[in-house]
PDB file of N, CA and C in Angstrom:
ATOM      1  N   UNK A   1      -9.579   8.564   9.276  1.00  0.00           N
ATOM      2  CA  UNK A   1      -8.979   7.295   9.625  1.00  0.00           C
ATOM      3  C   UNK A   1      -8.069   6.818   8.491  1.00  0.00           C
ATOM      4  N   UNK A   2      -8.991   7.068   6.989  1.00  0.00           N
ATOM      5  CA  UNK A   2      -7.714   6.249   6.388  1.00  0.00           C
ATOM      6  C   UNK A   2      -6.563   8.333   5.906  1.00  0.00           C
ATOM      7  N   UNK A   3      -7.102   8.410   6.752  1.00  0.00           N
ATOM      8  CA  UNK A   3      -5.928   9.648   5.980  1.00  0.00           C
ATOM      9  C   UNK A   3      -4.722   9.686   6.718  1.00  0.00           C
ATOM     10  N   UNK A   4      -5.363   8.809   8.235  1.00  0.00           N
ATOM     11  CA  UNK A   4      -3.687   8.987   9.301  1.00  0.00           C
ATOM     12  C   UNK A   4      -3.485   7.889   8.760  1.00  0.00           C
ATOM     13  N   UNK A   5      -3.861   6.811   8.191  1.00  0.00           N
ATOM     14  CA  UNK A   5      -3.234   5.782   7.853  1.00  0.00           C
ATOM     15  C   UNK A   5      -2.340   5.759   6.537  1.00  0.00           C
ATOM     16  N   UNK A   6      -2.672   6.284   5.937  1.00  0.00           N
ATOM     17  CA  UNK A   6      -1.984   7.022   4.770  1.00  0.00           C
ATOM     18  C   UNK A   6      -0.604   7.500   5.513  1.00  0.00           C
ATOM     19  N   UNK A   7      -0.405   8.729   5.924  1.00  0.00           N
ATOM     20  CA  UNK A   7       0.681   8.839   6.459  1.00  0.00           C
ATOM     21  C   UNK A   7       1.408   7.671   6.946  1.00  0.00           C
ATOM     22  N   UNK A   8       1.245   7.050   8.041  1.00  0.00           N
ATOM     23  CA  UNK A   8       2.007   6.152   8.480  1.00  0.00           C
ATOM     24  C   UNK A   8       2.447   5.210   7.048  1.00  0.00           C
ATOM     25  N   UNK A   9       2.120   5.004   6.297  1.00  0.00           N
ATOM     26  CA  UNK A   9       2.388   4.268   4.977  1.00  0.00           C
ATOM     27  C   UNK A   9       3.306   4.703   4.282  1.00  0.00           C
ATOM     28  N   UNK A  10       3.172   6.330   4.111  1.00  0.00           N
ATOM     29  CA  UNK A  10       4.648   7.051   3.406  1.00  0.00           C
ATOM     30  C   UNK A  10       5.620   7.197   4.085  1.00  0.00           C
ATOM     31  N   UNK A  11       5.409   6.799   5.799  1.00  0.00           N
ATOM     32  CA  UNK A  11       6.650   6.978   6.888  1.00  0.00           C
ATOM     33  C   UNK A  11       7.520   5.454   6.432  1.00  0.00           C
ATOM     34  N   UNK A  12       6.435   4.051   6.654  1.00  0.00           N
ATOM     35  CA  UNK A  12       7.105   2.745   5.963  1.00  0.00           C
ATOM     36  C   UNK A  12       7.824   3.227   4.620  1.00  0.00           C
ATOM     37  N   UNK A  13       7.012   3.504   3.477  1.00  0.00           N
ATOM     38  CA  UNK A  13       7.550   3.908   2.347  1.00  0.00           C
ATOM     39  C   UNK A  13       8.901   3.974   2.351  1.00  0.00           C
ATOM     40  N   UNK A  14       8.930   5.395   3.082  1.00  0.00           N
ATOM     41  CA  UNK A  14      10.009   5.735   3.210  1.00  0.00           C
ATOM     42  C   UNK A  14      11.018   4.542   3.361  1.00  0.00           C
ATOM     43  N   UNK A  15      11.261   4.219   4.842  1.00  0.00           N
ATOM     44  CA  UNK A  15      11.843   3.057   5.428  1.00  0.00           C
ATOM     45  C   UNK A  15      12.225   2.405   4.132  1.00  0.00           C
ATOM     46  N   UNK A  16      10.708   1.590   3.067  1.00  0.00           N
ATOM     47  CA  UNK A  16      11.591   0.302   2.231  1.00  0.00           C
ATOM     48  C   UNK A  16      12.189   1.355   1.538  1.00  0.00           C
ATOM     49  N   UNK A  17      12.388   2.449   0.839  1.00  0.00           N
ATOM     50  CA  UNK A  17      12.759   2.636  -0.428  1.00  0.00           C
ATOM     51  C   UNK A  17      14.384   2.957   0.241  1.00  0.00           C
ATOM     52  N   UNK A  18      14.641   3.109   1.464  1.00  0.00           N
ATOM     53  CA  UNK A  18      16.084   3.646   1.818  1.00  0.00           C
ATOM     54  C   UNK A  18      16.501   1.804   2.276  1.00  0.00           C
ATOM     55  N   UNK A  19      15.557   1.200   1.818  1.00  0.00           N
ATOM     56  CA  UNK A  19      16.269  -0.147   2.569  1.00  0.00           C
ATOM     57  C   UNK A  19      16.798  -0.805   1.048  1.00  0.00           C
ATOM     58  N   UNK A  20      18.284  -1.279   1.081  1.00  0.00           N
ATOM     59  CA  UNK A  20      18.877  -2.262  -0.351  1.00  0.00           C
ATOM     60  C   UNK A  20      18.900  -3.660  -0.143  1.00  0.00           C
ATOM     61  N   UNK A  21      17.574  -4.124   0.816  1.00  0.00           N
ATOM     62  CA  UNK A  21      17.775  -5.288   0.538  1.00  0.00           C
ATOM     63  C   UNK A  21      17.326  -6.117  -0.527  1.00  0.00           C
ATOM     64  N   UNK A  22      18.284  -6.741  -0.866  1.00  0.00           N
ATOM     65  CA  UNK A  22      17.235  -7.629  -2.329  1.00  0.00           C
ATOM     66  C   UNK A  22      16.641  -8.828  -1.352  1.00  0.00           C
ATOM     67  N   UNK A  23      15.250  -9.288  -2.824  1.00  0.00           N
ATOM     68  CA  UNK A  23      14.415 -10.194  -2.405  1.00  0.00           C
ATOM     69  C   UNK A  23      14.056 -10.822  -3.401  1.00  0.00           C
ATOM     70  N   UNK A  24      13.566 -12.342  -3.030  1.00  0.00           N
ATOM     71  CA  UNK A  24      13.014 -12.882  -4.597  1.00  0.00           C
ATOM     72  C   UNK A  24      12.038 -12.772  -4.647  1.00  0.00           C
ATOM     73  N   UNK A  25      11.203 -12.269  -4.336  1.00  0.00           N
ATOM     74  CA  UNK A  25       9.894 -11.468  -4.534  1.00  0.00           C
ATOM     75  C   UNK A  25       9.884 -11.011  -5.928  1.00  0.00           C
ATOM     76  N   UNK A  26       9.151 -10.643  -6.742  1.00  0.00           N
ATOM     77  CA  UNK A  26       8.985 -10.298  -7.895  1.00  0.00           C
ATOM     78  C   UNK A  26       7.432  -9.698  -7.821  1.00  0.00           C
ATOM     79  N   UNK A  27       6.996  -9.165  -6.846  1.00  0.00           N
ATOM     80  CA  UNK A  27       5.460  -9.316  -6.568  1.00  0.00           C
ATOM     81  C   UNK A  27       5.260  -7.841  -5.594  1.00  0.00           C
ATOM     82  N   UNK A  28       5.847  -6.965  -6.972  1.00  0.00           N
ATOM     83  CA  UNK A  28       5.691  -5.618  -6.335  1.00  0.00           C
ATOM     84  C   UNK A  28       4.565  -4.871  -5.522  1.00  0.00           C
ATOM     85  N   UNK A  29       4.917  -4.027  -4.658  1.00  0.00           N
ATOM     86  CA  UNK A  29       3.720  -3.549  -4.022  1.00  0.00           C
ATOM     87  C   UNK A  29       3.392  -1.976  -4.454  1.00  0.00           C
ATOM     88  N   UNK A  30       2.378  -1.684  -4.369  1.00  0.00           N
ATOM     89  CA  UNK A  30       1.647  -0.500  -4.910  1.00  0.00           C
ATOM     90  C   UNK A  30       1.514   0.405  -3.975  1.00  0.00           C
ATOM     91  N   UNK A  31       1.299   1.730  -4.044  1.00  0.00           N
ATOM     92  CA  UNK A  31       0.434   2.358  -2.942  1.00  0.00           C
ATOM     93  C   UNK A  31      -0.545   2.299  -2.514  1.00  0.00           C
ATOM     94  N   UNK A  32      -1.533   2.055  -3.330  1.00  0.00           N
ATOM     95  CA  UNK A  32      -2.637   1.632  -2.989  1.00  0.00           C
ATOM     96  C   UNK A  32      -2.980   0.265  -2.268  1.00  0.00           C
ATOM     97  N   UNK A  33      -2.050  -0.581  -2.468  1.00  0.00           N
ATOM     98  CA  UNK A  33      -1.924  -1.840  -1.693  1.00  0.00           C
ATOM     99  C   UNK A  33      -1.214  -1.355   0.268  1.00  0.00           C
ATOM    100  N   UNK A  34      -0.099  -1.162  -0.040  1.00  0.00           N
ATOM    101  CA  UNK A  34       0.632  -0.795   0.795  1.00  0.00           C
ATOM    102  C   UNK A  34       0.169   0.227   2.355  1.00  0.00           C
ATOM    103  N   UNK A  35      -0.802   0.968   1.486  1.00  0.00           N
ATOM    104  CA  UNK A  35      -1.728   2.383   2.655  1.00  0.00           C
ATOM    105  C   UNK A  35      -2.769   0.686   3.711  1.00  0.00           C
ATOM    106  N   UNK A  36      -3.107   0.390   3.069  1.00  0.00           N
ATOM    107  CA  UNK A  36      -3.826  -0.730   4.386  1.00  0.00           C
ATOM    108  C   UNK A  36      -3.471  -1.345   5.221  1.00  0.00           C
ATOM    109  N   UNK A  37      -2.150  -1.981   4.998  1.00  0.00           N
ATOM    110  CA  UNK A  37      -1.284  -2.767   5.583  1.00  0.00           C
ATOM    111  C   UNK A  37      -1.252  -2.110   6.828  1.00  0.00           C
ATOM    112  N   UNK A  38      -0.801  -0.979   6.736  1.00  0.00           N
ATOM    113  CA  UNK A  38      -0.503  -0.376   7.748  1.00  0.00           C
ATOM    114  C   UNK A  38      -1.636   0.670   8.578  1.00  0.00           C
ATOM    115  N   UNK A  39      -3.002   0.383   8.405  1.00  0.00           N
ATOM    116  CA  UNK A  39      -4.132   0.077   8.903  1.00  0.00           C
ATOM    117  C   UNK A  39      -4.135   0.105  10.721  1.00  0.00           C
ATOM    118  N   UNK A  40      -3.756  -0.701  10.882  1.00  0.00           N
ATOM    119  CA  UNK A  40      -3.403  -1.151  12.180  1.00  0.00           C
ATOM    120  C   UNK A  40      -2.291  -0.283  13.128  1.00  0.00           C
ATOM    121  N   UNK A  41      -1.291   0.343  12.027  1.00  0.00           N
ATOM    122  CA  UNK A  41      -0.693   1.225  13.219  1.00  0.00           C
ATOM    123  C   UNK A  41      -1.148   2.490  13.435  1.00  0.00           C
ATOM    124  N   UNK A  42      -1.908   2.739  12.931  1.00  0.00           N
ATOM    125  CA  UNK A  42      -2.354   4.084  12.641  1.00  0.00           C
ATOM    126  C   UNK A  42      -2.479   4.928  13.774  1.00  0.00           C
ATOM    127  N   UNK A  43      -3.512   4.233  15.150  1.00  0.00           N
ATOM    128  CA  UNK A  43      -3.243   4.631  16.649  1.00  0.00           C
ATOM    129  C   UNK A  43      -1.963   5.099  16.928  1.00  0.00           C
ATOM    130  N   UNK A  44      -0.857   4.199  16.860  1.00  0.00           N
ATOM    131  CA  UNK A  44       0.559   4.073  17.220  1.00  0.00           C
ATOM    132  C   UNK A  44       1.374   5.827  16.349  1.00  0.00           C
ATOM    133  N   UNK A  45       1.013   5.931  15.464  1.00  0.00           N
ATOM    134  CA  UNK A  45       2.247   6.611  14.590  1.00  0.00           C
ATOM    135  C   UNK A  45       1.235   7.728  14.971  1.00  0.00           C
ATOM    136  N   UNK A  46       0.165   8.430  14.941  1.00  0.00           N
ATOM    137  CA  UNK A  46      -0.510   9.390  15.146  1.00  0.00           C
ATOM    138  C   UNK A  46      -0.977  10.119  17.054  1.00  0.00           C
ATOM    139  N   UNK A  47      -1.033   8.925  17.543  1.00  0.00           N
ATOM    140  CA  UNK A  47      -0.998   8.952  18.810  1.00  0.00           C
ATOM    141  C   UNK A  47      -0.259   8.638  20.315  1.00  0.00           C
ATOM    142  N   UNK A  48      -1.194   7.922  20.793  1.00  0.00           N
ATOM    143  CA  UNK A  48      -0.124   7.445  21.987  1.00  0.00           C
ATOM    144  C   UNK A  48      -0.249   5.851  22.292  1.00  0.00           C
ATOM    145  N   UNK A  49      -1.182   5.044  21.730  1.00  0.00           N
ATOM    146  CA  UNK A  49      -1.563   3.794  21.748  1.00  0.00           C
ATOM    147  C   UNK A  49      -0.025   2.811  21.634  1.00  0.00           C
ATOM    148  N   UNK A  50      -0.099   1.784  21.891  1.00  0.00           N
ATOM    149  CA  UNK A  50       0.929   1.220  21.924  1.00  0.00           C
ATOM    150  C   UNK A  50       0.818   0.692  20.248  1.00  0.00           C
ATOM    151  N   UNK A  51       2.242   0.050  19.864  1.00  0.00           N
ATOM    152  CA  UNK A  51       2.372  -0.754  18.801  1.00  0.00           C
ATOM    153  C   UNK A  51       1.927  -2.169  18.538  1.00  0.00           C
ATOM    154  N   UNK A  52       1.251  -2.608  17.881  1.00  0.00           N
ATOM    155  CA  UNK A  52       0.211  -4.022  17.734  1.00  0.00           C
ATOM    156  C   UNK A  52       1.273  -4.839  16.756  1.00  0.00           C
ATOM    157  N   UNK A  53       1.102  -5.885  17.226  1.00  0.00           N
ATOM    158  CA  UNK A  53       1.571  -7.508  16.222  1.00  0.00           C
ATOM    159  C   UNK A  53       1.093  -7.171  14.422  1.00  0.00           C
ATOM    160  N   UNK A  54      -0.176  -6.419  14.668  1.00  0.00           N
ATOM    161  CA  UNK A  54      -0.723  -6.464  13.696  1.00  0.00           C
ATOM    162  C   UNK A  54      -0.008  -5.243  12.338  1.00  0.00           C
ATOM    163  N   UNK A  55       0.054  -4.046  13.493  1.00  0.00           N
ATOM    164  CA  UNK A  55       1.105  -3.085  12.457  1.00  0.00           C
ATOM    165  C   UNK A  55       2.172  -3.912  11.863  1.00  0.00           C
ATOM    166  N   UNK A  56       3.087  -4.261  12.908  1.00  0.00           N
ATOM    167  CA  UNK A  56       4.760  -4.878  12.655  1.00  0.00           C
ATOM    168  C   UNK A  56       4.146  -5.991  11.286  1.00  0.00           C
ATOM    169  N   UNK A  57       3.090  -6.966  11.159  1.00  0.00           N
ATOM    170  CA  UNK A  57       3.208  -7.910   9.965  1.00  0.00           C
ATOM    171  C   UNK A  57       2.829  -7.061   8.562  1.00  0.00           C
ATOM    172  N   UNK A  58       2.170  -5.595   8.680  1.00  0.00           N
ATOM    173  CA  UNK A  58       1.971  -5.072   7.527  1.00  0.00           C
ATOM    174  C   UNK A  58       2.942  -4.115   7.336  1.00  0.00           C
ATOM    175  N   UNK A  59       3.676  -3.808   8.293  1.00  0.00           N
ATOM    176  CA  UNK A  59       5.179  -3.473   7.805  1.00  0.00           C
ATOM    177  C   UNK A  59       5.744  -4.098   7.562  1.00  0.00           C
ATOM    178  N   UNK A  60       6.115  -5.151   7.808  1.00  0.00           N
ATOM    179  CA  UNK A  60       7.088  -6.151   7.085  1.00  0.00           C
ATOM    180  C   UNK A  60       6.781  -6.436   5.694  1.00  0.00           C
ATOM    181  N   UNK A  61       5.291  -6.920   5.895  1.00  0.00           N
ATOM    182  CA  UNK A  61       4.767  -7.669   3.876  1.00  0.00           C
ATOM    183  C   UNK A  61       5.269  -5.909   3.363  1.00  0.00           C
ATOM    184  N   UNK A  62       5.004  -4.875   3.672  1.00  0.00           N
ATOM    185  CA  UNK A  62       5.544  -3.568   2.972  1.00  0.00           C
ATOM    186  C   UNK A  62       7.275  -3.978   2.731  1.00  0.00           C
ATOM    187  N   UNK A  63       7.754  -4.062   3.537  1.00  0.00           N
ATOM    188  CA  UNK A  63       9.074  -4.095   3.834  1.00  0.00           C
ATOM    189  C   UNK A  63       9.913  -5.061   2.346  1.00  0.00           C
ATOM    190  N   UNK A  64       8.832  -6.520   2.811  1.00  0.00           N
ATOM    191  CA  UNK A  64       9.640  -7.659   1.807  1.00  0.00           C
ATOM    192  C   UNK A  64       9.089  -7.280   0.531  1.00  0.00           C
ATOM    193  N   UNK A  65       7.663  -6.967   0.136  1.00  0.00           N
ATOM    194  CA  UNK A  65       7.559  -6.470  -1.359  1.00  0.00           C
ATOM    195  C   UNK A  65       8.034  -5.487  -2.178  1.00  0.00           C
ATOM    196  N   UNK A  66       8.492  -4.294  -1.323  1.00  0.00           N
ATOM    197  CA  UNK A  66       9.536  -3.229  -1.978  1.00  0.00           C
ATOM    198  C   UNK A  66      10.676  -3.997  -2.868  1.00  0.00           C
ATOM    199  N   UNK A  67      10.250  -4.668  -3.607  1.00  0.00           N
ATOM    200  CA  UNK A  67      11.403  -5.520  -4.438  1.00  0.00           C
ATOM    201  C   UNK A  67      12.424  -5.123  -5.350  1.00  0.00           C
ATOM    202  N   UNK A  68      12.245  -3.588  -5.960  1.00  0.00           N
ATOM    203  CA  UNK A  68      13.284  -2.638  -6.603  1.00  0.00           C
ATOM    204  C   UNK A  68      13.371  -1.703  -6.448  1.00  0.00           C
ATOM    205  N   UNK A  69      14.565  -0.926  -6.715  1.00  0.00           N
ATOM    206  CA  UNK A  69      14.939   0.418  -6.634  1.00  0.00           C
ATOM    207  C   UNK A  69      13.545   1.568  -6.845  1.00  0.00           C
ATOM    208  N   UNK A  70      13.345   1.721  -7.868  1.00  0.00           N
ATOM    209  CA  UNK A  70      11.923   1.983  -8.537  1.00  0.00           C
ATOM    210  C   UNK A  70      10.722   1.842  -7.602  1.00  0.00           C
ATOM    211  N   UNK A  71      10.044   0.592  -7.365  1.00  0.00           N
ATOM    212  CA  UNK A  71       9.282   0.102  -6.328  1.00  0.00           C
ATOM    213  C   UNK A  71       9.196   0.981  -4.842  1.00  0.00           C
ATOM    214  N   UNK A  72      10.825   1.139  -4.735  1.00  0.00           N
ATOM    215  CA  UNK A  72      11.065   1.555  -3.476  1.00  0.00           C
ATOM    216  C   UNK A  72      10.712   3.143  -3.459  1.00  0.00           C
ATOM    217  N   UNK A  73      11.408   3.870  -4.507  1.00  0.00           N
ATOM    218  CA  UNK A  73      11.095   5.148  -4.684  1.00  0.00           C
ATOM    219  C   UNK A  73       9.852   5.452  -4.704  1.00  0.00           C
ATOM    220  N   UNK A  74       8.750   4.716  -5.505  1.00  0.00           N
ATOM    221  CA  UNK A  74       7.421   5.234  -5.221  1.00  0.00           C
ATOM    222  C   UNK A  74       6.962   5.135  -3.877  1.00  0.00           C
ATOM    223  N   UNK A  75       7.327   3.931  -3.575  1.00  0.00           N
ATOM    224  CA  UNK A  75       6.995   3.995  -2.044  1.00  0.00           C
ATOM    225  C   UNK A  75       7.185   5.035  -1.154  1.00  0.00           C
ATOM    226  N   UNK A  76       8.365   5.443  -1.308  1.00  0.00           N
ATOM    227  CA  UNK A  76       8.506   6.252  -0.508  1.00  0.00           C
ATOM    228  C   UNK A  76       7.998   7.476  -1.029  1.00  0.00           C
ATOM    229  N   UNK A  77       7.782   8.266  -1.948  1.00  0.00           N
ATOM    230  CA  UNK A  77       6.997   9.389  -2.245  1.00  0.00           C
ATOM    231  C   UNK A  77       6.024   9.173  -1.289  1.00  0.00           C
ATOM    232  N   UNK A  78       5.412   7.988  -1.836  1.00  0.00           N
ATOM    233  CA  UNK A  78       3.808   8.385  -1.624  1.00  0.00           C
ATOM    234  C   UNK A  78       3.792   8.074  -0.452  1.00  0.00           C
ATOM    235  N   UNK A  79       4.715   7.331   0.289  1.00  0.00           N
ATOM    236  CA  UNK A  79       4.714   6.902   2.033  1.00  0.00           C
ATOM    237  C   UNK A  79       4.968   8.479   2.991  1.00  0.00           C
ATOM    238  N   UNK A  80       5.733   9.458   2.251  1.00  0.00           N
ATOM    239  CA  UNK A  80       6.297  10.633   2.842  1.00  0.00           C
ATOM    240  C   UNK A  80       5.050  11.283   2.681  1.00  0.00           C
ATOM    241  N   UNK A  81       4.578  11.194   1.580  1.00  0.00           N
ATOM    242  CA  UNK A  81       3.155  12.565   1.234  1.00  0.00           C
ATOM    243  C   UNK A  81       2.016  11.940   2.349  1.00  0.00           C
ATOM    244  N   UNK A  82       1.711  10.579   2.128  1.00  0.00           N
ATOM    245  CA  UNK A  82       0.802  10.592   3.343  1.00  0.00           C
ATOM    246  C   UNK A  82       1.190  10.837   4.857  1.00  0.00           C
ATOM    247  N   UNK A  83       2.339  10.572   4.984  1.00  0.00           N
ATOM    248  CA  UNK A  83       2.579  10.958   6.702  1.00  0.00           C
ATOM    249  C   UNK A  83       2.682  12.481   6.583  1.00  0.00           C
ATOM    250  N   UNK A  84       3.083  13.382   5.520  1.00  0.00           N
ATOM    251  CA  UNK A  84       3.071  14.428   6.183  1.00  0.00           C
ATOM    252  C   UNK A  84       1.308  15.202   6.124  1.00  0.00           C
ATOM    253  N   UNK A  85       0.399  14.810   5.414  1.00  0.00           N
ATOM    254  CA  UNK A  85      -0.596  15.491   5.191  1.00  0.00           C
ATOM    255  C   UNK A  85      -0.982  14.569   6.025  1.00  0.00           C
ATOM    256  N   UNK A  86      -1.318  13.723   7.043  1.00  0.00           N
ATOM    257  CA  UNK A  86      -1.839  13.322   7.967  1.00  0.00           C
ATOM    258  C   UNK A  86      -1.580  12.784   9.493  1.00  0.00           C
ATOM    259  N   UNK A  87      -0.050  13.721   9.653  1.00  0.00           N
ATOM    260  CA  UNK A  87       0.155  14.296  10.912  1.00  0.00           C
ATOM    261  C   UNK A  87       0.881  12.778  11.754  1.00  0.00           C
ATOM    262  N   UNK A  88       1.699  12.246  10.783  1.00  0.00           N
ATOM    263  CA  UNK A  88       2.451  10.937  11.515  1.00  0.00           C
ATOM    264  C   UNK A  88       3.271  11.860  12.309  1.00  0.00           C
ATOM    265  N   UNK A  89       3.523  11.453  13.649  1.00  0.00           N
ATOM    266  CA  UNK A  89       4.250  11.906  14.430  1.00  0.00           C
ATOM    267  C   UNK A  89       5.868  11.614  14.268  1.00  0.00           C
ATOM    268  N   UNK A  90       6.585  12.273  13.685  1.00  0.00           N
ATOM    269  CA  UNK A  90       8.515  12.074  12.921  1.00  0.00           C
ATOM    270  C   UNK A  90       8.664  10.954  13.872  1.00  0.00           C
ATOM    271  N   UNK A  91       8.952  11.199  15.794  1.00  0.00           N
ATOM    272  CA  UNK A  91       9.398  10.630  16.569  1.00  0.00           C
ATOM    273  C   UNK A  91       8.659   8.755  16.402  1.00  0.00           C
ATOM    274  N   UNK A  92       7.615   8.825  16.315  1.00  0.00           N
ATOM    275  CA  UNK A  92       6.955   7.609  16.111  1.00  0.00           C
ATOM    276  C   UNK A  92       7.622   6.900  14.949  1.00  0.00           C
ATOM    277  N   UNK A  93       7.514   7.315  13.699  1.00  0.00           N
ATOM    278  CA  UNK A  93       7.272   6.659  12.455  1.00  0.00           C
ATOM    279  C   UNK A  93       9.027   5.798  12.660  1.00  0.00           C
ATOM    280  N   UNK A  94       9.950   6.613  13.068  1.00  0.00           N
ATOM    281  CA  UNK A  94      11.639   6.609  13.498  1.00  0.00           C
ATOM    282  C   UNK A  94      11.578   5.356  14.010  1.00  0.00           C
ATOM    283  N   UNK A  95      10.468   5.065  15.441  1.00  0.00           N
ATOM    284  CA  UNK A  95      10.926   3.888  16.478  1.00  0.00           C
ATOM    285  C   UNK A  95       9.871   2.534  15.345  1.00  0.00           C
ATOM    286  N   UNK A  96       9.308   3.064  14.595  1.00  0.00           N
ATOM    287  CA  UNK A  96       8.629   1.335  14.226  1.00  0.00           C
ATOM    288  C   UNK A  96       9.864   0.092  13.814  1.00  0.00           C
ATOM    289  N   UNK A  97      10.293   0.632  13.216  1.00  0.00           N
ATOM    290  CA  UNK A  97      11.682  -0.216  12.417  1.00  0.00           C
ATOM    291  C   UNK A  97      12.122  -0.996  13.464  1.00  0.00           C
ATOM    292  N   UNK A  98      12.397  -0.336  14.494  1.00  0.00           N
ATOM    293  CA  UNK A  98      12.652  -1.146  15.731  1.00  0.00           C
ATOM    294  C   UNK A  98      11.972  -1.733  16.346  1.00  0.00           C
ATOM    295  N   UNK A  99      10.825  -1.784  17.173  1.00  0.00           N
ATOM    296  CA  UNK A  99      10.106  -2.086  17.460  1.00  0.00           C
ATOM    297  C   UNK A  99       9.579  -3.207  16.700  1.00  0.00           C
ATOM    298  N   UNK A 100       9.208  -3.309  15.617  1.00  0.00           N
ATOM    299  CA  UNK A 100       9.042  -4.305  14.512  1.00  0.00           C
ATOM    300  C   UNK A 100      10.070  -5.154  14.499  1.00  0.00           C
ATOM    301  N   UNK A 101      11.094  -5.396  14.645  1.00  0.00           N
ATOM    302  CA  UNK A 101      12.643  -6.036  13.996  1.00  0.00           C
ATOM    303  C   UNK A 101      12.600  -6.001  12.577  1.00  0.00           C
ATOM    304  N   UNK A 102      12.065  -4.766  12.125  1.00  0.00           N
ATOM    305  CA  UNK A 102      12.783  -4.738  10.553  1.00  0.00           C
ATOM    306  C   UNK A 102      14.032  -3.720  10.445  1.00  0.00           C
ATOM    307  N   UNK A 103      15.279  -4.600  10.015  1.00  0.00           N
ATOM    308  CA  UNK A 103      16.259  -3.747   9.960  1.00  0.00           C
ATOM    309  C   UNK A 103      16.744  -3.261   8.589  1.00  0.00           C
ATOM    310  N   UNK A 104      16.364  -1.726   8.814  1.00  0.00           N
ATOM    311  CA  UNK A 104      16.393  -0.849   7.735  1.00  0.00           C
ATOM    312  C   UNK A 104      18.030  -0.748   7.796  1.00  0.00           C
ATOM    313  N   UNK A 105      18.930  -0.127   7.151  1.00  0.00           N
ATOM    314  CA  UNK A 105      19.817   0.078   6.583  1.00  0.00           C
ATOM    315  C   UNK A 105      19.915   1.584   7.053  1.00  0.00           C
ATOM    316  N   UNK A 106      19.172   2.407   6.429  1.00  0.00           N
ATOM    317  CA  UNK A 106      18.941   4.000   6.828  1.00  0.00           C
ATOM    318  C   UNK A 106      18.070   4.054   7.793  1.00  0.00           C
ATOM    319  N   UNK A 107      18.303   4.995   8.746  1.00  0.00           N
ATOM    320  CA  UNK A 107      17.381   6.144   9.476  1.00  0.00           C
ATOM    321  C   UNK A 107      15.496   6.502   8.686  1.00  0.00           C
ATOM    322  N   UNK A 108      14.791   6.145   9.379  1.00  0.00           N
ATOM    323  CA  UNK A 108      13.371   6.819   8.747  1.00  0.00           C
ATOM    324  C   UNK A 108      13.769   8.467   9.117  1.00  0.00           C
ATOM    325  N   UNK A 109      13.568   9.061   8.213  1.00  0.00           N
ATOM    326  CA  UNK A 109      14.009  10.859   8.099  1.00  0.00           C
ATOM    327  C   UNK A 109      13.043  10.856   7.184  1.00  0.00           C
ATOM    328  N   UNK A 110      12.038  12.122   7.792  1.00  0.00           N
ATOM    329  CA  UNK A 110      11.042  12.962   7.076  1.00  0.00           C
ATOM    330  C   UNK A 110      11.745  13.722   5.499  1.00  0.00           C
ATOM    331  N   UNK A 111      13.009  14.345   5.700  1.00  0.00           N
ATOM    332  CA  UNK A 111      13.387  14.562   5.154  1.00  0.00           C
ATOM    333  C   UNK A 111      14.406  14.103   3.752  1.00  0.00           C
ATOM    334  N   UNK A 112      14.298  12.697   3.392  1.00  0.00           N
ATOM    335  CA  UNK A 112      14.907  11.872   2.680  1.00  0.00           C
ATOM    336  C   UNK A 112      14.618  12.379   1.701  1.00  0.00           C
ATOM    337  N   UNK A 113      15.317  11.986   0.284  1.00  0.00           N
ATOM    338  CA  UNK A 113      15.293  12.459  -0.833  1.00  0.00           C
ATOM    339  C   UNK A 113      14.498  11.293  -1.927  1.00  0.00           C
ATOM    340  N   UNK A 114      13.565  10.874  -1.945  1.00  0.00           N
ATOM    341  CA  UNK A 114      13.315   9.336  -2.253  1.00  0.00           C
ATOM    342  C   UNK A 114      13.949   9.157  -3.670  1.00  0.00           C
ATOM    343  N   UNK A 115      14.322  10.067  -4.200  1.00  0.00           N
ATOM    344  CA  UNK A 115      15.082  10.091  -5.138  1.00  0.00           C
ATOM    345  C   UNK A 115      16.867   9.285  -5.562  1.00  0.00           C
ATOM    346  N   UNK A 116      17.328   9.305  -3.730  1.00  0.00           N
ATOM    347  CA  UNK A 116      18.634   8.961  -3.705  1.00  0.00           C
ATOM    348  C   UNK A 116      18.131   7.064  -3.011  1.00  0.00           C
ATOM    349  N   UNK A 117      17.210   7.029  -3.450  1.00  0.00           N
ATOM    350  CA  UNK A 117      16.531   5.633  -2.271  1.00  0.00           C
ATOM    351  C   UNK A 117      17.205   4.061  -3.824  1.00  0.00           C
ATOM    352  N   UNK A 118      17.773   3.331  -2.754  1.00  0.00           N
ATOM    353  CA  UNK A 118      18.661   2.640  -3.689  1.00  0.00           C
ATOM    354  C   UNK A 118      17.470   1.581  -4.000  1.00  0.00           C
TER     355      UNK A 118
END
């Protein structure tokens, strides 16, 4: 349970670290913070369950605390390593952004470089 949830966390990851939005947040988020949040979608990104109110608000607090470049990059490492060692479905992790109304900037791609993540 928390290992598909893990994944779905490095799929968000992903998402903030390719997203440049600034924030006045100063109240960075961790991985270890960040893997719970997203708790709730875990059904959704691994299966066939629908998407809950409850995923979309722990993607977002993921979303708005990604507060720097840096921030963002870890995120996304560790958001990519858990979705792929715990079987987030690519097609899923792609439609949350939408589904949520968080508008990313980039494409969620398995394949991102979190390295080039602004």
């Amino acid at each position: 349970m928390v290992k598909m949830m893990n994944v779905f966390v490095a799929v968000m990851t992903l998402w903030l670290m390719l997203s440049t939005f600034s924030t006045s947040q100063t109240d960075e988020i961790t991985c270890d913070e960040a893997i719970p949040l997203f708790k709730p979608c875990k059904e959704y990104l691994v299966g066939s369950a629908e998407i809950s109110p409850q995923c979309c608000e722990g993607a977002n607090t993921v979303y708005k605390r990604a507060s720097t470049t840096q921030n963002r990059r870890e995120l996304c490492s560790c958001l990519k390593n858990a979705a792929s060692k715990y079987g987030v479905k690519p097609d899923k992790a792609k439609q949350l952004p939408k589904l949520c109304k968080i508008d990313l900037p980039v494409p969620v791609d398995p394949s991102i470089d979190c390295n080039s993540v602004a």
